[in-house]
Protein backbone atom coordinates (compact mmCIF):
# COMPACT_ATOMS: atom_id res chain seq x y z
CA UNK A 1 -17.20 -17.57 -2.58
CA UNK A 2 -19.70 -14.51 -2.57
CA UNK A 3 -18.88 -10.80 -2.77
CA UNK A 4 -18.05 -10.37 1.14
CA UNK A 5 -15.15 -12.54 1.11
CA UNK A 6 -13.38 -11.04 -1.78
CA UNK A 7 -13.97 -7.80 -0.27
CA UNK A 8 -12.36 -9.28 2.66
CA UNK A 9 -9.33 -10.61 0.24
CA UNK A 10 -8.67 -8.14 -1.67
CA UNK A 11 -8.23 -6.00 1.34
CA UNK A 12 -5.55 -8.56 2.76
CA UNK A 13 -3.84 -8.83 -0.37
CA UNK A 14 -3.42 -4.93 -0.64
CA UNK A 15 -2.20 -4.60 2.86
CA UNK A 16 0.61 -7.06 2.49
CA UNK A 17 1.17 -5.51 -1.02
CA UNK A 18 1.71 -2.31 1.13
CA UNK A 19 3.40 -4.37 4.06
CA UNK A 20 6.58 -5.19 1.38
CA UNK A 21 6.46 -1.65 -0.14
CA UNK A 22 7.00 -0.32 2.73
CA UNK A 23 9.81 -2.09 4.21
CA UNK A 24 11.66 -2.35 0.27
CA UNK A 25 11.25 1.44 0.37
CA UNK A 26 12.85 1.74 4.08
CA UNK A 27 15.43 -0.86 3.20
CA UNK A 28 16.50 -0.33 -0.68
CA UNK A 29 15.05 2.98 -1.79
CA UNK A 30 15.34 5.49 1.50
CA UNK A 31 19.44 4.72 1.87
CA UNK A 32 19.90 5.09 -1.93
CA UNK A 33 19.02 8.36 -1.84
CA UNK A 34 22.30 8.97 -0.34
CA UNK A 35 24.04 7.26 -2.94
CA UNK A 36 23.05 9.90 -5.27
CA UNK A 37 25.19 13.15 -5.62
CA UNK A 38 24.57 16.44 -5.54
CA UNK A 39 24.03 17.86 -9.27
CA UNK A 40 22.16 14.87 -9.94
CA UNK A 41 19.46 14.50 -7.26
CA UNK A 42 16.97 16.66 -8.12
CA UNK A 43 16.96 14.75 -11.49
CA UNK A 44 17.14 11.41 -10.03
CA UNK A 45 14.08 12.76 -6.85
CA UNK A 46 11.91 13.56 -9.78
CA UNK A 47 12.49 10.44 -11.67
CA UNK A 48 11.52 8.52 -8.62
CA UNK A 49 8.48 10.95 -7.87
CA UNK A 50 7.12 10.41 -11.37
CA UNK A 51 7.06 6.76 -11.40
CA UNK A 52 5.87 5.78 -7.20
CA UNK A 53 2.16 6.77 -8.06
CA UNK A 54 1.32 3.44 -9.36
CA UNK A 55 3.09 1.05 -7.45
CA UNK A 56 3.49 2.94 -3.71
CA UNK A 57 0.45 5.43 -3.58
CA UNK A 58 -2.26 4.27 -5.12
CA UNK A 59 -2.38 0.77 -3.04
CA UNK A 60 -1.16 2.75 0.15
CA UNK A 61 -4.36 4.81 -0.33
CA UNK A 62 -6.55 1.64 -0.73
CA UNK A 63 -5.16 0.27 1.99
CA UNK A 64 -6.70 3.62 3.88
CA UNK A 65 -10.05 2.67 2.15
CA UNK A 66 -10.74 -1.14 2.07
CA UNK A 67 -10.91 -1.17 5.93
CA UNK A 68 -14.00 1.05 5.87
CA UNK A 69 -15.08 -1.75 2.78
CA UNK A 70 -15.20 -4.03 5.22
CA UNK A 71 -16.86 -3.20 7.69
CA UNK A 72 -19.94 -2.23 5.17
CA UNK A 73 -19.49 -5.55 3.21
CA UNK A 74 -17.68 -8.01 6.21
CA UNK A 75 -18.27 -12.07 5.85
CA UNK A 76 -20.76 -13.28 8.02
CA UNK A 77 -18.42 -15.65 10.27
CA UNK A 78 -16.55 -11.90 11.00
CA UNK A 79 -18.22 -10.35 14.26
CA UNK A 80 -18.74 -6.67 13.75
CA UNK A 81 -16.57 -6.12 16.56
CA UNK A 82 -13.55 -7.51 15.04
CA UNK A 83 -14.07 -5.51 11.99
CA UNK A 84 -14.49 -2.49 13.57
C-alpha cells in the first residue's frame, strides 16, 4: 500500500473516531451536565475541560485538516472531483 492510501485511511479512521465522539458526547456527556449540582459544577466543567483536549479536540481538528491531505496526496483510482 503506498503513502496515498494511508493518507486516505487515516483520514477515514479519524472521521469515524470523531463520528462516535460526537454522538457519546451528545448522548452521555451533554445530559450529565445536568446531573451535576450547583456548588459543584464549576469544579466538575473544569475537570471535564482539562481532560477533552486529547481525546475530543485534537482529532476533531484533524478531521478539519486531513480533507485538505487528501486532496494534495488522493489515491490514483480517486477522481479529483470526488475528493474535492
Amino acid at each position: 500500500m503506498n503513502a496515498p492510501h494511508w493518507v486516505l485511511l487515516v483520514n477515514t479512521a479519524v472521521m469515524f473516531y470523531s463520528l462516535g465522539t460526537i454522538w457519546f458526547a451528545q448522548l452521555v456527556i451533554y445530559p450529565l451536565f445536568a446531573k451535576v449540582g450547583s456548588a459543584e459544577y464549576i469544579g466538575y466543567h473544569g475537570f471535564y475541560a482539562r481532560r477533552i483536549p486529547a481525546p475530543v479536540i485534537v482529532p476533531g481538528f484533524l478531521s478539519f485538516i486531513l480533507p485538505v491531505v487528501v486532496l494534495f496526496f488522493r489515491p490514483d483510482p480517486v477522481p479529483a472531483w470526488l475528493a474535492q
